[in-house]
Protein backbone atom coordinates (compact mmCIF):
# COMPACT_ATOMS: atom_id res chain seq x y z
CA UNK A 1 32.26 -21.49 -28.06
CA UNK A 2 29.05 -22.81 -26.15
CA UNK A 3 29.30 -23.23 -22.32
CA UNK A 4 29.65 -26.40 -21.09
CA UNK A 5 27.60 -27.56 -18.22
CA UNK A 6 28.03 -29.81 -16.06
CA UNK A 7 25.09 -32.36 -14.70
CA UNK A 8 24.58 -33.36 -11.34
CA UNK A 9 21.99 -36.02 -11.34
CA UNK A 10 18.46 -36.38 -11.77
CA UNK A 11 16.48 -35.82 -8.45
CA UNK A 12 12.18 -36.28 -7.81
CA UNK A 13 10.45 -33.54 -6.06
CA UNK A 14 6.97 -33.36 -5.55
CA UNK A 15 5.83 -31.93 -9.15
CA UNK A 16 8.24 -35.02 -10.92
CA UNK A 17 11.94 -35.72 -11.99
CA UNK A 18 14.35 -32.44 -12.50
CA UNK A 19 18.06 -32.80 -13.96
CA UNK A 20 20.09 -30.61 -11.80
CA UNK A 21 23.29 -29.07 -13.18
CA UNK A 22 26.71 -27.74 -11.30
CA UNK A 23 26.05 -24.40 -9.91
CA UNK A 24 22.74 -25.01 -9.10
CA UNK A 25 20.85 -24.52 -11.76
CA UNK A 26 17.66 -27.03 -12.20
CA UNK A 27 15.83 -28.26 -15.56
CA UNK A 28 12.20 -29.55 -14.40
CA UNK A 29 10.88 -32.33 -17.11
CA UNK A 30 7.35 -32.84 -18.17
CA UNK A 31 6.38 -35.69 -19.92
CA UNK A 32 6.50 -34.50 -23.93
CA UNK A 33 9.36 -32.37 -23.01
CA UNK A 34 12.26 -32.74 -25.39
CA UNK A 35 16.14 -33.72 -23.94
CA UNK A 36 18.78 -32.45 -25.96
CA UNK A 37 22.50 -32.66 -25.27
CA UNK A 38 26.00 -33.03 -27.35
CA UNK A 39 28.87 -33.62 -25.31
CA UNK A 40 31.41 -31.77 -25.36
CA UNK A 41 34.13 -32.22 -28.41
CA UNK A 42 37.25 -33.59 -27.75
CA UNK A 43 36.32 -33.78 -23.52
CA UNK A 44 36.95 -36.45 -21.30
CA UNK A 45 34.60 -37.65 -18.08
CA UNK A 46 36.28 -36.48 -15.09
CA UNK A 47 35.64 -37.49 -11.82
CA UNK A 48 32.46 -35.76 -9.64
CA UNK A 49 34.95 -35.79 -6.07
CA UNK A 50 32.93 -36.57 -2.91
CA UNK A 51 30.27 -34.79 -0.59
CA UNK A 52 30.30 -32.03 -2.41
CA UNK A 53 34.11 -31.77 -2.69
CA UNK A 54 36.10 -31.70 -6.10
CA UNK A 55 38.32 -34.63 -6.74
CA UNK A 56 41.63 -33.35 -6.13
CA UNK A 57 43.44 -35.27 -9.19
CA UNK A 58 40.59 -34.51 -11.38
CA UNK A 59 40.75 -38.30 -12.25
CA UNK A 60 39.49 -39.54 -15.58
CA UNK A 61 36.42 -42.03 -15.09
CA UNK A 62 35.38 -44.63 -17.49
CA UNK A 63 32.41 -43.53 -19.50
CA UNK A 64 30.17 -46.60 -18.59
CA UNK A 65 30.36 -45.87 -14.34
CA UNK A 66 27.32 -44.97 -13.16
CA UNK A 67 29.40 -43.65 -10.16
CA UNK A 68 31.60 -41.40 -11.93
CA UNK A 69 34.01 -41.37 -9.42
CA UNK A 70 37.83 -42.46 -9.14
CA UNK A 71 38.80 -44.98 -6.44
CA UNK A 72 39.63 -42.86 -3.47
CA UNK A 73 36.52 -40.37 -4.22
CA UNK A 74 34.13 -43.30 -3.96
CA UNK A 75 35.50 -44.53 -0.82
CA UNK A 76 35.26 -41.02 0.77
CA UNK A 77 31.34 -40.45 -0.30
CA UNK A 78 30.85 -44.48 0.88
CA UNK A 79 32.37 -43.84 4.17
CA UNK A 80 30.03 -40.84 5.45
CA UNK A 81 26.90 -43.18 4.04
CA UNK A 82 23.77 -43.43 5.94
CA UNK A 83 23.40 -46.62 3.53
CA UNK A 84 26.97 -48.11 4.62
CA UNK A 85 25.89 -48.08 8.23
CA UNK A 86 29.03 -45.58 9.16
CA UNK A 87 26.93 -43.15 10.47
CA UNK A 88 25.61 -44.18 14.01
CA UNK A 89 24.60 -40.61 16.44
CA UNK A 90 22.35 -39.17 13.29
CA UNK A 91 19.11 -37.96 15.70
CA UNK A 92 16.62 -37.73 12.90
CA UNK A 93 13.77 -39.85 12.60
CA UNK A 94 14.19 -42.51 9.96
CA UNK A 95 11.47 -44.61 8.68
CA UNK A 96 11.59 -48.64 7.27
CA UNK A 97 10.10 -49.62 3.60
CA UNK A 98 9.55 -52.57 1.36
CA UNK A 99 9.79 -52.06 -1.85
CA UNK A 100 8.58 -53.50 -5.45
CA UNK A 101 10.48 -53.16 -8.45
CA UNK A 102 8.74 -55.49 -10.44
CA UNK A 103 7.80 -59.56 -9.99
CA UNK A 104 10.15 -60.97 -8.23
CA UNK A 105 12.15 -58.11 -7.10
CA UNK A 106 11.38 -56.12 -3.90
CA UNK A 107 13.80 -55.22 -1.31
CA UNK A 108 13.96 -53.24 2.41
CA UNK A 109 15.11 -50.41 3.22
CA UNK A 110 15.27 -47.13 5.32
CA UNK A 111 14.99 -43.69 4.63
CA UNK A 112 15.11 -40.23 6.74
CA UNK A 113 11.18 -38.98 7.71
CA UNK A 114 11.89 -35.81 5.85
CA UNK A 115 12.65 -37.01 2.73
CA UNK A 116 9.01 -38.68 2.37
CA UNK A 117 8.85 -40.74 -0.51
CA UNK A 118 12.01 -39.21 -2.57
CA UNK A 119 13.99 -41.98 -1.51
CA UNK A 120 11.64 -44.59 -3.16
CA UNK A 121 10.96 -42.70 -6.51
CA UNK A 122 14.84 -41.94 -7.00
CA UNK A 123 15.30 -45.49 -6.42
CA UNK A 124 12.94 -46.21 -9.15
CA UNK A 125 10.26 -48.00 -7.30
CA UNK A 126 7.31 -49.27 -8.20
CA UNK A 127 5.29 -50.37 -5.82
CA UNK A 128 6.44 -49.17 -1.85
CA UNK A 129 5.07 -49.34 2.19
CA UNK A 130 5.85 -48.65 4.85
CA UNK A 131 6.65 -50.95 7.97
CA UNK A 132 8.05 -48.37 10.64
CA UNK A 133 9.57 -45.81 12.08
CA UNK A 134 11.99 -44.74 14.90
CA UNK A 135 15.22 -43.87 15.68
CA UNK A 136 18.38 -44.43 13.00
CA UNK A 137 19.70 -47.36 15.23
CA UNK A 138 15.97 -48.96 15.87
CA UNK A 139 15.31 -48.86 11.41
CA UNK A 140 18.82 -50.17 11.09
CA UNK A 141 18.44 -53.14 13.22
CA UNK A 142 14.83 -54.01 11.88
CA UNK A 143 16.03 -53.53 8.30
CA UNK A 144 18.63 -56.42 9.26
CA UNK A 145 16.46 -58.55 11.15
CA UNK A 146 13.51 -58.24 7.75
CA UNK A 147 16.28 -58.52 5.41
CA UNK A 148 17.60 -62.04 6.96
CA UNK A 149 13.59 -63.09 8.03
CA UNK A 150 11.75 -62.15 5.26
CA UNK A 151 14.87 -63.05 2.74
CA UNK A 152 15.02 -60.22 0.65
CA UNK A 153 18.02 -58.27 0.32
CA UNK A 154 18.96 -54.18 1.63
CA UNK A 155 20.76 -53.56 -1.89
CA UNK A 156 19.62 -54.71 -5.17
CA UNK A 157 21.72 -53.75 -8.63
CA UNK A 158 19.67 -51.36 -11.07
CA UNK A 159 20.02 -53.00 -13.77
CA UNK A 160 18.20 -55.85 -12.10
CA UNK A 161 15.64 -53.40 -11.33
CA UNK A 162 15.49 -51.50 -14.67
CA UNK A 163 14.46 -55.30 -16.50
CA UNK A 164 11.76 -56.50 -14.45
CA UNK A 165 10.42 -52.99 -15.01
CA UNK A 166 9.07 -53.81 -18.12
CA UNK A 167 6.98 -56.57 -17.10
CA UNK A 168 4.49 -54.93 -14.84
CA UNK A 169 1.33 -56.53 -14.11
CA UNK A 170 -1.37 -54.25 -14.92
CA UNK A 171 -3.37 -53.19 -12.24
CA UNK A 172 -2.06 -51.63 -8.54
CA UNK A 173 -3.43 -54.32 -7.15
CA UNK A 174 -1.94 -56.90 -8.52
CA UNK A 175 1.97 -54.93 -8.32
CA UNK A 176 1.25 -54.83 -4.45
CA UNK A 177 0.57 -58.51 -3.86
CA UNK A 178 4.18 -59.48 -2.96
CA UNK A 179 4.74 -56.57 -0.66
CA UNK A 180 1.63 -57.13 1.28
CA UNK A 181 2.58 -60.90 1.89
CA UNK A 182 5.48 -59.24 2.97
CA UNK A 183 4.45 -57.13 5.21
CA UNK A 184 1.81 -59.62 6.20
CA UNK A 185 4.79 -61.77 7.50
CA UNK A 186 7.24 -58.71 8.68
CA UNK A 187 4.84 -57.26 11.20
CA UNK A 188 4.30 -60.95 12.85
CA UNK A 189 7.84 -61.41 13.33
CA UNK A 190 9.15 -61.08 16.83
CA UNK A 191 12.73 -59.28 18.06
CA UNK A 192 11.20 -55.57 16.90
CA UNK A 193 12.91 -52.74 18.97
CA UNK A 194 10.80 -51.14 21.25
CA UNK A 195 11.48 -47.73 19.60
CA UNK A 196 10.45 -48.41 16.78
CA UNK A 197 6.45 -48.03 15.86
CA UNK A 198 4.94 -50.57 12.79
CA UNK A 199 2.60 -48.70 10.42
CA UNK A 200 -0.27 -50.41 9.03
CA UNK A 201 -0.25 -51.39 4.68
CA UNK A 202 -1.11 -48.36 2.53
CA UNK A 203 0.67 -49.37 -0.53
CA UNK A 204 1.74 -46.20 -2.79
CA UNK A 205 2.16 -47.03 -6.67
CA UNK A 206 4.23 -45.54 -8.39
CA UNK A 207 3.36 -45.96 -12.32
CA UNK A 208 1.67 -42.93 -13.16
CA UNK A 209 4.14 -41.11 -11.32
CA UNK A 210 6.75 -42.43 -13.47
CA UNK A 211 4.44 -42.09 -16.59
CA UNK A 212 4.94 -45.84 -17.12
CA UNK A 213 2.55 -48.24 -19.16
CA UNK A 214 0.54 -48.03 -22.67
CA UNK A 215 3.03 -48.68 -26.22
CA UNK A 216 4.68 -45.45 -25.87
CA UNK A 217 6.94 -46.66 -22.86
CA UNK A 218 7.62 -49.97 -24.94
CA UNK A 219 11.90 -49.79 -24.88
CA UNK A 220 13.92 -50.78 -27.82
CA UNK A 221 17.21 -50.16 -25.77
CA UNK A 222 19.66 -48.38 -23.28
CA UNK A 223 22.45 -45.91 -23.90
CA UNK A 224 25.46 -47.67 -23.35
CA UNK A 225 27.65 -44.41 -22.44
CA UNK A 226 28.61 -41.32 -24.00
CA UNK A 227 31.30 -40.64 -25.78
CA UNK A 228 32.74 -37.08 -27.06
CA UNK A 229 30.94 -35.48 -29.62
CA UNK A 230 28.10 -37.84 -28.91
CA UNK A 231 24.28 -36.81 -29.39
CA UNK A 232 21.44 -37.58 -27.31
CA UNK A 233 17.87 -36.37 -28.26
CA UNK A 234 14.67 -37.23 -27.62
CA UNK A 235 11.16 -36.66 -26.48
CA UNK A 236 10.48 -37.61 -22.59
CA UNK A 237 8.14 -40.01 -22.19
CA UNK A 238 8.67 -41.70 -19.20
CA UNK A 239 11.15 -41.65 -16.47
CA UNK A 240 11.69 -44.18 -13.35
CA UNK A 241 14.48 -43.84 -10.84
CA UNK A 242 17.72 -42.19 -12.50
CA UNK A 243 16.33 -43.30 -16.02
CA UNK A 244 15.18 -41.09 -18.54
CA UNK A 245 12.57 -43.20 -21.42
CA UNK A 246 13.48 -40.92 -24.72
CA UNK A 247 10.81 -41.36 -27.94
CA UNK A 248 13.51 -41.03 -30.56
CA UNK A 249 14.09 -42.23 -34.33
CA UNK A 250 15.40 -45.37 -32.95
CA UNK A 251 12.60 -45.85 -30.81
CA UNK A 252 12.10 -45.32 -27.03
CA UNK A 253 15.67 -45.36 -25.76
CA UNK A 254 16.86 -45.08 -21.57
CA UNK A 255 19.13 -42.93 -21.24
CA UNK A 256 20.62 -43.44 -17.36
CA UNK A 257 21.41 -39.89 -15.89
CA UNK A 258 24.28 -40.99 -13.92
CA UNK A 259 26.25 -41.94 -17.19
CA UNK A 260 25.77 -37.83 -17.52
CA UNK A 261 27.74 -36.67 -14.21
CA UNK A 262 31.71 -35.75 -15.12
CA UNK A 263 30.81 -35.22 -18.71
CA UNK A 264 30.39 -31.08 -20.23
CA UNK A 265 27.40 -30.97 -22.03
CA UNK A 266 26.20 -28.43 -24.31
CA UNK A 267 22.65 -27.67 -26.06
CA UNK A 268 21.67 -29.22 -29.34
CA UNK A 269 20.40 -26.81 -31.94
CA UNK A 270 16.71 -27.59 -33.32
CA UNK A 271 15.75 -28.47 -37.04
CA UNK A 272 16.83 -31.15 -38.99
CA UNK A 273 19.70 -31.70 -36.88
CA UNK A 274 18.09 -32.41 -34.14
CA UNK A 275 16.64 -35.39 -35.46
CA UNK A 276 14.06 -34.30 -38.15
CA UNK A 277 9.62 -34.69 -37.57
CA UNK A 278 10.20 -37.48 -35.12
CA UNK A 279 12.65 -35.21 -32.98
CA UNK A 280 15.03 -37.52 -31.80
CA UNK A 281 18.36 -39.11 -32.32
CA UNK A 282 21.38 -41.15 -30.77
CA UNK A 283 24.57 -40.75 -31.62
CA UNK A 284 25.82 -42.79 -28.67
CA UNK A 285 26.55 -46.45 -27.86
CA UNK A 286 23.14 -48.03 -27.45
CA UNK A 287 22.54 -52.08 -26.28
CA UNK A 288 19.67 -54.14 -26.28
CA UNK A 289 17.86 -54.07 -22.67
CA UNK A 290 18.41 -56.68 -20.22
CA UNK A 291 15.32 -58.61 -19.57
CA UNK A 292 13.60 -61.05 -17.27
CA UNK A 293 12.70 -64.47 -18.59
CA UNK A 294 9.90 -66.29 -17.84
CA UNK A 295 11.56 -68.98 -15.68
CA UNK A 296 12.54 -65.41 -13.60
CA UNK A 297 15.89 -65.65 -14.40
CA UNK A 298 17.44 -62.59 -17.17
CA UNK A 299 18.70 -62.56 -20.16
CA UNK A 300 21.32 -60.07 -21.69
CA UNK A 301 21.47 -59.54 -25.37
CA UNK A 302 24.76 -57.47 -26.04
CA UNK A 303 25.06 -55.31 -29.88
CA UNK A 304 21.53 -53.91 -30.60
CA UNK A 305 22.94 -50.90 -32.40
């Protein structure tokens, strides 16, 4: 019988996305690169447990969480969260951000100084700045006082950000207009802490990085969730955030990584069964992508496949 991994997430480093498995092990992707996975037969998706614990109960998740964790694991990883403000006497230095996920859609946000700009591509942004930096306390407050001035929210859903993804205007310039009226209005604002130092607009874009744009990122749909026995395959041609953009038989297809996590996984052999000349298949629940209308508001078509 194969081995079954077990997939921790997909992280960004400085060379581009790599899927990192239990154990430690680490699959770098390059765009062309082909994904291949079966799940296990006859398995069920188990609980991940909680900063870097195992769940004690082993608790069954549903196979659409993008969490993958049980009630009580969740609340323990939420509870020593940077992002849930539980965390007050942490003495690195944390920098401030606005960031574009596509029109309409940009939030604020703060991130440690040593994790550079990791924070923004796992998040799956498009278009980023910086407005500061100082200590944890000093980002905290300004995030709250931007958040409530400027009106844009500290938390957005992904699926919010995954549909205005696809309708990117086409130049940089153009995806950094809203953050630089923005920032325009951020850095005028009074009631700044002292400690913390503004930093001037040098928007970073984020779309070759992700390998977005041109027909062969056009999406046809999302996977759904995985099921046992279930068959993903596909050629990598994009990736944003936690999302992997597969070129399969179907079409281009996102698969989200986190529906991987609490699943066993094993390889899937080449050949015809992999998914013949085109090289992919889906043997998973796939749905139509949510998308923005042009009023701004979305639209969510359920059933594709």
């Amino acid at each position: 019988m194969e081995q079954a991994w077990t997939c921790s997430g997909l992280r960004w480093s400085a060379d581009g996305p790599v899927l990192v498995w239990d154990g430690g092990r680490r699959s770098a992707l390059t765009w062309g690169k082909r994904v291949a996975f079966e799940v296990a037969e006859g398995g069920v998706r188990t609980c991940v447990g909680a900063r870097g614990h195992p769940c004690p109960l082993r608790a069954v998740v549903p196979g659409r969480s993008t969490g993958a964790r049980c009630e009580e694991c969740a609340r323990l990883d939420r509870a020593h969260s940077v992002a849930a403000d539980t965390i007050a006497d942490d003495p690195r230095p944390y920098r401030v951000y606005l960031a574009w996920f596509g029109p309409g859609l940009a939030k604020v946000g703060i991130t440690a100084v040593e994790r550079g700009m990791a924070r923004l591509l796992e998040q799956g942004a498009v278009c980023f700045s910086w407005l500061g930096s100082g200590p944890l306390m000093a980002a905290r407050r300004t995030e709250e006082l931007l958040r409530a001035a400027l009106r844009v929210p500290d938390r957005t859903p992904y699926a919010e950000k995954r549909a205005v993804r696809f309708a990117l205007p086409g130049t940089e310039g153009e995806r950094a207009e809203e953050i630089a009226e923005l920032h325009a209005r951020a850095v005028a604002l009074g009631g700044w802490p002292e400690s913390l130092t503004r930093e001037p607009f040098r928007p970073v874009d984020h779309v070759r990085a992700f390998g977005l744009g041109g027909e062969r990122t056009a999406v046809v749909g999302e996977v759904a969730e995985l099921v046992p026995a279930g068959v993903v395959s596909g050629e990598l041609v994009a990736a944003a955030g936690p999302d992997l953009h597969l070129g399969t038989e179907l079409g281009v297809v996102v698969l989200d990584t986190r529906l991987m996590a609490g699943w066993g996984l094993v390889p899937v052999g080449g050949g015809a069964s992999s998914g013949g000349s085109d090289g992919g298949r889906v043997e998973v629940p796939v749905r139509a992508l949510r998308t923005p209308r042009a009023s701004g508001g979305e639209v969510r078509q359920e059933g594709l496949f």
